[in-house]
Every structure is written in C-alpha cells, then in structure tokens.
N, C-alpha and C. Protein backbone atom coordinates (compact mmCIF):
# COMPACT_ATOMS: atom_id res chain seq x y z
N UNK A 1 -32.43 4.94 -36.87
CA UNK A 1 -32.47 4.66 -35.44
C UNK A 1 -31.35 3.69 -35.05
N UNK A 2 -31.09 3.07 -36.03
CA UNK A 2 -29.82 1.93 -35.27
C UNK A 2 -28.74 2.41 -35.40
N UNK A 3 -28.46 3.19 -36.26
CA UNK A 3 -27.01 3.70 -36.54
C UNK A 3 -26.95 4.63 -35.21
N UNK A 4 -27.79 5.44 -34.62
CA UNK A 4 -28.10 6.17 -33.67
C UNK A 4 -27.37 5.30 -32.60
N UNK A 5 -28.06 4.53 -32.15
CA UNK A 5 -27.93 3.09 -31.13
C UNK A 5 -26.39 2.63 -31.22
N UNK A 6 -25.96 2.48 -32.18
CA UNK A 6 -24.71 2.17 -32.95
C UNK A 6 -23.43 3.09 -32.02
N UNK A 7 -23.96 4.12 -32.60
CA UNK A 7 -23.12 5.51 -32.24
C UNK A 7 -23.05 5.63 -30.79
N UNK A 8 -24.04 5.50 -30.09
CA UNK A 8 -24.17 5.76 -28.50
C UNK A 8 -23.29 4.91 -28.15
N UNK A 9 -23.62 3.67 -28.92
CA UNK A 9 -22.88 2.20 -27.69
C UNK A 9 -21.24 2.22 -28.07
N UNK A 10 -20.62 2.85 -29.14
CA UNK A 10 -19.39 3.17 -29.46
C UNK A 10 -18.71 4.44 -28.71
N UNK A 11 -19.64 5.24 -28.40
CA UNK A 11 -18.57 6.20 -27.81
C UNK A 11 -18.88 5.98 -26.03
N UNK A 12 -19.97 4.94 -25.49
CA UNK A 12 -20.05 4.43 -24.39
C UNK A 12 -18.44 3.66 -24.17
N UNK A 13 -18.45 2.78 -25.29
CA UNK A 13 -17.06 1.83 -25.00
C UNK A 13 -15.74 2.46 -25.08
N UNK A 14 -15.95 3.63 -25.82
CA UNK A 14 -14.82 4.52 -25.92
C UNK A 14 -14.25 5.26 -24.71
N UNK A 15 -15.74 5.54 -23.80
CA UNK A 15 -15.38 5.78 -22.59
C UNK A 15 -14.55 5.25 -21.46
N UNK A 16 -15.63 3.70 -21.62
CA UNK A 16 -15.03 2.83 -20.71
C UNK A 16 -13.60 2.29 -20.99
N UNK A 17 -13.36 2.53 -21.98
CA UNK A 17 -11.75 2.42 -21.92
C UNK A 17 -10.32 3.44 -21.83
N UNK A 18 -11.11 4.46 -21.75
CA UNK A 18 -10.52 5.82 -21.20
C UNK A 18 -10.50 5.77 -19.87
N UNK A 19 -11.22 5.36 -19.11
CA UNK A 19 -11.84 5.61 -17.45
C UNK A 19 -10.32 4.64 -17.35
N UNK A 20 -9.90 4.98 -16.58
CA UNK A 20 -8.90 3.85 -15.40
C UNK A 20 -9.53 3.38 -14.52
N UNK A 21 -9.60 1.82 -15.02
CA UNK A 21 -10.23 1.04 -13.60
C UNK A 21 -9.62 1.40 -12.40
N UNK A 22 -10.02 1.08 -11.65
CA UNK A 22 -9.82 1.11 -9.70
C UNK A 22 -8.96 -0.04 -9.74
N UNK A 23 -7.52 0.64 -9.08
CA UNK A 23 -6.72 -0.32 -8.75
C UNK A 23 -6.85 -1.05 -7.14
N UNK A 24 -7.12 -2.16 -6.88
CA UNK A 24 -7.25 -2.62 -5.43
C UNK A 24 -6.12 -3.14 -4.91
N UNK A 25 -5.97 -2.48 -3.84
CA UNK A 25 -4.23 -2.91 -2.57
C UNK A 25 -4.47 -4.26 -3.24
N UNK A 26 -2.99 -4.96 -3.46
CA UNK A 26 -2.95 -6.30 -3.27
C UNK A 26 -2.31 -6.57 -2.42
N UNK A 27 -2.22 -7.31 -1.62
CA UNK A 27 -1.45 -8.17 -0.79
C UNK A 27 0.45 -7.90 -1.00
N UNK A 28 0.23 -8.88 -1.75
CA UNK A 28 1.10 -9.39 -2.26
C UNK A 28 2.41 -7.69 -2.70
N UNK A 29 1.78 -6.71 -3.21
CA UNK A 29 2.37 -5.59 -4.03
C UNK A 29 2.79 -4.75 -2.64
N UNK A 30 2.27 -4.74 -1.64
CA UNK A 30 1.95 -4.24 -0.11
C UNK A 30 3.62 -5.03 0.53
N UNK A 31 3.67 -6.17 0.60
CA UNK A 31 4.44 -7.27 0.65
C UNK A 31 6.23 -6.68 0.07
N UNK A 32 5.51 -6.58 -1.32
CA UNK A 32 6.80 -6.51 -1.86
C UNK A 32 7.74 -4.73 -1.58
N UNK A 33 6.50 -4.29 -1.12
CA UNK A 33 7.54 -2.90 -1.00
C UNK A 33 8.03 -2.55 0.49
N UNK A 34 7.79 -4.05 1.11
CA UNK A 34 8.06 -3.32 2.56
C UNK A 34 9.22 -4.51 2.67
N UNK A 35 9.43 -5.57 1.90
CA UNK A 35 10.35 -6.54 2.41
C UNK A 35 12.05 -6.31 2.68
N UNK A 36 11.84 -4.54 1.80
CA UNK A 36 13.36 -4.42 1.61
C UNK A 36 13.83 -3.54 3.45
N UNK A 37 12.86 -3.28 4.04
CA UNK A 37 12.91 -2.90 5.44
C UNK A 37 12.73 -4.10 6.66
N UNK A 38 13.11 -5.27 5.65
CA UNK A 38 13.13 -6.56 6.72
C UNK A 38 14.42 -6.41 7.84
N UNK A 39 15.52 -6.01 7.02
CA UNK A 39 17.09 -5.82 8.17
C UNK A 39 16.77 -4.48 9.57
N UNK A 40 16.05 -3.62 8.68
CA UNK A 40 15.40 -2.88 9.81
C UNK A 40 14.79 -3.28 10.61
N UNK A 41 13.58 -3.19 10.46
CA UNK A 41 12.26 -3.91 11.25
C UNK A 41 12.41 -4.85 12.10
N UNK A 42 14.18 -5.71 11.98
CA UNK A 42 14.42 -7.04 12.55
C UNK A 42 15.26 -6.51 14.14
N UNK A 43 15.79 -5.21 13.72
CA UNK A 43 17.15 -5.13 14.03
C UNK A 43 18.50 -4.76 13.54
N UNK A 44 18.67 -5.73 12.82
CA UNK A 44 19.89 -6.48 11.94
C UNK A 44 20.43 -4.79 11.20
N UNK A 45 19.90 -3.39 10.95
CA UNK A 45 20.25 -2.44 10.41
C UNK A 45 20.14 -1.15 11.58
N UNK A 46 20.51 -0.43 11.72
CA UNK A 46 20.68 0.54 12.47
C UNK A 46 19.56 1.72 11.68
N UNK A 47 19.54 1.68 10.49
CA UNK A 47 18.71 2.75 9.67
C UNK A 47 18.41 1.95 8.57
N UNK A 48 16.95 2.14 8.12
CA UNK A 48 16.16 1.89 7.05
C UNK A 48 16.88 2.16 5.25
N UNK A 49 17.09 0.96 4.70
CA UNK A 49 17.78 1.40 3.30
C UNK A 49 17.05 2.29 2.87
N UNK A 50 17.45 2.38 1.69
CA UNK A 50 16.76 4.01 -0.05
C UNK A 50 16.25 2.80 0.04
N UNK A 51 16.10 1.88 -0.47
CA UNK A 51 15.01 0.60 -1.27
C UNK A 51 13.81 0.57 0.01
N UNK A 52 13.78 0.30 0.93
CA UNK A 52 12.92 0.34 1.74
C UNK A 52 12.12 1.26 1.92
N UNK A 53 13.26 3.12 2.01
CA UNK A 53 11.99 3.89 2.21
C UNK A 53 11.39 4.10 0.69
N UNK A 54 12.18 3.89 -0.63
CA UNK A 54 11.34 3.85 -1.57
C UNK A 54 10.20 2.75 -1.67
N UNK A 55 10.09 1.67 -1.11
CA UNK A 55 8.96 0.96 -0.90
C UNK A 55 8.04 1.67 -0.18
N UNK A 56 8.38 2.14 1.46
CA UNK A 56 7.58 3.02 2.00
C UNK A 56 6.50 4.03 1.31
N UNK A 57 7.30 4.77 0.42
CA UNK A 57 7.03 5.75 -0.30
C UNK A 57 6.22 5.19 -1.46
N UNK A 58 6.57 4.11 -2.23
CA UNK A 58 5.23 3.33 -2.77
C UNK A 58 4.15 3.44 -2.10
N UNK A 59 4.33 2.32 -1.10
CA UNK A 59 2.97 1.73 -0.12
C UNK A 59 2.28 3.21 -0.13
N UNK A 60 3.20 4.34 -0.05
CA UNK A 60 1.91 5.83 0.19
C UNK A 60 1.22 6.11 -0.77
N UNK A 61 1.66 5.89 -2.34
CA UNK A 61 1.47 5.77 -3.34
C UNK A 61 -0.10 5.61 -4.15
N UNK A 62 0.18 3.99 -3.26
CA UNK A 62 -0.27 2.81 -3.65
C UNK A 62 -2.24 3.35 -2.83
N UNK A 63 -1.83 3.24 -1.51
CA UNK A 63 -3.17 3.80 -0.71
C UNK A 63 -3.18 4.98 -0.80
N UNK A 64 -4.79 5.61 -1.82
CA UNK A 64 -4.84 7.07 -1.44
C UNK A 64 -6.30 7.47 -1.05
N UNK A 65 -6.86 6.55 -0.98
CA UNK A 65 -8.43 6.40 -0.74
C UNK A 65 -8.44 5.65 0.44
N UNK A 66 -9.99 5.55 1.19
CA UNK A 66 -9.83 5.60 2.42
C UNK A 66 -9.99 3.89 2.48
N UNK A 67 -10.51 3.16 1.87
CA UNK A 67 -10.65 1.68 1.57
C UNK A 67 -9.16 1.00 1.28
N UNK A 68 -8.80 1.97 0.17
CA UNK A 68 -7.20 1.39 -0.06
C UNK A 68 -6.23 1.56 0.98
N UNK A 69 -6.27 2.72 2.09
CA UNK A 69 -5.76 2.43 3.50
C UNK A 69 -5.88 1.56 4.44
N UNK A 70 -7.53 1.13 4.12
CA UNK A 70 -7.69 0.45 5.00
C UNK A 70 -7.10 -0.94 5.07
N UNK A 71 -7.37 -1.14 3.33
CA UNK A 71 -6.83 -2.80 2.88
C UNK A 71 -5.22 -3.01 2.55
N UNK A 72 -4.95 -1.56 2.98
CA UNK A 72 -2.91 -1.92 3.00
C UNK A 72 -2.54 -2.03 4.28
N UNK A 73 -3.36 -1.14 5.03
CA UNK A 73 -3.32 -1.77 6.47
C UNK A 73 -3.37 -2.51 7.08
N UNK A 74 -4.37 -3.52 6.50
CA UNK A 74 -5.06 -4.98 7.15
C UNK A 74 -3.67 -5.92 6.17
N UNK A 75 -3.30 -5.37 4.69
CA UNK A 75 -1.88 -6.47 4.47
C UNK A 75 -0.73 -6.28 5.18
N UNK A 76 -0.62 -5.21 5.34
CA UNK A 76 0.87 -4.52 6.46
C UNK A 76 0.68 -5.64 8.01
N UNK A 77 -0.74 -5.48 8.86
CA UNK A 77 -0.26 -5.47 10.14
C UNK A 77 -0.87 -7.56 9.81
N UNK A 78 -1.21 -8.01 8.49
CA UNK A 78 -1.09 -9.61 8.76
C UNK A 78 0.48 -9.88 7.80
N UNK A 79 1.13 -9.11 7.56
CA UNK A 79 2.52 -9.42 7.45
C UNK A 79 3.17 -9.11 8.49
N UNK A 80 3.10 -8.56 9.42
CA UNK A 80 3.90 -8.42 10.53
C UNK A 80 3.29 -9.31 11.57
N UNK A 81 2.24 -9.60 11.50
CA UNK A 81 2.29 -10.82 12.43
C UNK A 81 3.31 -12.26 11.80
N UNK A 82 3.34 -12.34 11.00
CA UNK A 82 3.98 -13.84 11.01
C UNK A 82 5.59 -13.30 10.95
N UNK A 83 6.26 -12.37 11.31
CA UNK A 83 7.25 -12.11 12.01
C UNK A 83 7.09 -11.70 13.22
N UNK A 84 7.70 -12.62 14.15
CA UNK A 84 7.65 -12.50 15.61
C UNK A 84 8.79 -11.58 16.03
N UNK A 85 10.03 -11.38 14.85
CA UNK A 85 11.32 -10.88 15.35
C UNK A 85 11.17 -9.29 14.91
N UNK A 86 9.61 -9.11 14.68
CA UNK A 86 9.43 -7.18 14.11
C UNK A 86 9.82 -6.74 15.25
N UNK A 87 10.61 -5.43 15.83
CA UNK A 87 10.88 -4.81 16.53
C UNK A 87 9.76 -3.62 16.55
N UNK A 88 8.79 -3.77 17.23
CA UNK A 88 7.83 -2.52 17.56
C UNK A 88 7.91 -0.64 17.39
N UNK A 89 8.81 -0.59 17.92
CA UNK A 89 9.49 0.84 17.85
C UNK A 89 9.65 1.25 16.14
N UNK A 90 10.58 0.05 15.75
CA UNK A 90 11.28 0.27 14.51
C UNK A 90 9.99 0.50 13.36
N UNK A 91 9.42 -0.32 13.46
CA UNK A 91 8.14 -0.56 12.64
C UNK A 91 7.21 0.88 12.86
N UNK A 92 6.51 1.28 13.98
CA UNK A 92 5.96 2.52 14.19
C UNK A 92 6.94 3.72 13.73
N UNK A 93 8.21 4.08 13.94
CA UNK A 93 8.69 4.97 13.51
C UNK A 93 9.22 4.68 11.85
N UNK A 94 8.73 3.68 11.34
CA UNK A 94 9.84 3.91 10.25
C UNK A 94 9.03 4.59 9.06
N UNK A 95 7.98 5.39 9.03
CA UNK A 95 7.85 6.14 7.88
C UNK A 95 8.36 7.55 8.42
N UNK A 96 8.73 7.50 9.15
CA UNK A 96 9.19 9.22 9.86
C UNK A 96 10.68 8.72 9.60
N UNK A 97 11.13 7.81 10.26
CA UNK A 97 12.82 7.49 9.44
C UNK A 97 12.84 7.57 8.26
N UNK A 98 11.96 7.25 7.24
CA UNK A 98 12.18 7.76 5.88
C UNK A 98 11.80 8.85 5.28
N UNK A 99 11.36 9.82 6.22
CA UNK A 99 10.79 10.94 6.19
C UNK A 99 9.60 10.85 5.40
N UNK A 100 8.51 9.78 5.19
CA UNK A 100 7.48 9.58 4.42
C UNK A 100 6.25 9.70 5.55
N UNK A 101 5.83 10.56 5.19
CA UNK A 101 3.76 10.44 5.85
C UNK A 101 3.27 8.96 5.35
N UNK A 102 3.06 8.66 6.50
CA UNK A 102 2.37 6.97 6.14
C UNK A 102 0.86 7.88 7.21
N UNK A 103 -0.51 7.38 6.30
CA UNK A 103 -1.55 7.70 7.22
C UNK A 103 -2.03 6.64 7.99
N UNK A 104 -1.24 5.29 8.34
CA UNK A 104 -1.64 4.29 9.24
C UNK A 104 -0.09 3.94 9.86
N UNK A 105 -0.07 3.44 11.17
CA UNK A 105 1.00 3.16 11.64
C UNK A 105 1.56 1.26 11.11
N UNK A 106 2.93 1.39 11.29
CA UNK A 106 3.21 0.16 10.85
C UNK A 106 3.15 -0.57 11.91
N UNK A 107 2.23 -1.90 12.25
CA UNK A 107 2.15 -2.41 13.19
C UNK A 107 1.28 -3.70 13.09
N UNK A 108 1.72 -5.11 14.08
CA UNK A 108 0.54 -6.05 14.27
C UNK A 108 -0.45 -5.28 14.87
N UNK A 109 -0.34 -4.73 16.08
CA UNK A 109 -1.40 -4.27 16.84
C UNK A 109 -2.46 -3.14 16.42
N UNK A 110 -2.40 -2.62 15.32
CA UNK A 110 -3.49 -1.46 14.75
C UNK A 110 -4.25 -2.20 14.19
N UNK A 111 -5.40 -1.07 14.60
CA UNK A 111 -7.12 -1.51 14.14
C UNK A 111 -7.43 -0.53 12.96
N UNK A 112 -7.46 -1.21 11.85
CA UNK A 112 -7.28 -0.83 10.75
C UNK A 112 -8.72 -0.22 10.17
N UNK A 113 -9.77 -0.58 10.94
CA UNK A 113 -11.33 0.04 10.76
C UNK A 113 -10.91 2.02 11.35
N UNK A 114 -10.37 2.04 11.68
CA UNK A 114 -10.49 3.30 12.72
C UNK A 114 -10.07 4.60 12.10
C-alpha cells in the first residue's frame, strides 16, 4: 500500500512540473515593451520604430486571456497617465500603425472592465 501511495504522489509531482504555471501581466514587462514607442506617442517621431511595434506585438503576446487583457490594460492606461505629453490619436492608432491587432485601445481614458 505505500509503495502504491509512493507511486501516485510521484507521478502527481511529475505532473505538476510539466503543467506551465500561469504567467500574470506584470507591470513592469507591459512597461518595458511599450517604452520604445515613447518618441511616437510624444510626437517627437512621425512613425512608430520596428522596436516599438515589436513591443506592441509582445504586449499581444503577452495578453491572451481575458484577465491578462484586462491587467495589461489597467498597466498600459496607468502608464500613460503619468505622461501628460501622450498624444491621444497617436496612442489609439498605434497598433494599426504597426499593423498589430491590439484587443484594447491604447489609452488613459479606457475602462478596462468592459
């Protein structure tokens, strides 16, 4: 009976380390792939760099579940608040300037429950 017990709880752990934990939006990783669209977003660029829309194209990556949209959303639009110099337009259009499907708009003003 224990070797039994033994056996179960070994190929239980065998599991759990096969399974890929759930990766959760961080902040911070959200942050880093959009900073290279700062000259955009400001102005200061006429068109969005490759590094930027490859961040873009992360961030789509990154959220593919409906929680992980929600919580790249809520890091996206409290990083664009503490830039006052985001240009509105630039920010809403710029996953279509990089030709990337973003399923939330880039913006302070979106309600990220919705």
């Amino acid at each position: 009976m224990m070797k039994v017990f033994v056996c179960v709880m070994a190929v239980l752990a065998m599991v759990q380390l096969m399974v890929e934990p759930s990766q959760a939006i961080d902040c911070a990783d959200v942050d880093r792939s959009l900073v290279p669209c700062m000259p955009y977003l400001t102005g200061g660029a006429a068109q969005p760099a490759a590094g930027c829309c490859a961040g873009v194209k992360q961030l789509t990556a990154m959220a593919t579940t409906t929680p992980d949209k929600r919580a790249a959303c809520n890091c996206v639009k409290e990083a664009a608040s503490h830039y006052q110099n985001i240009k509105d337009d630039a920010a809403t259009g710029l996953p279509t300037k990089c030709g990337i499907p973003l399923s939330f708009p880039i913006s302070k003003n979106i309600d990220c429950n919705s």
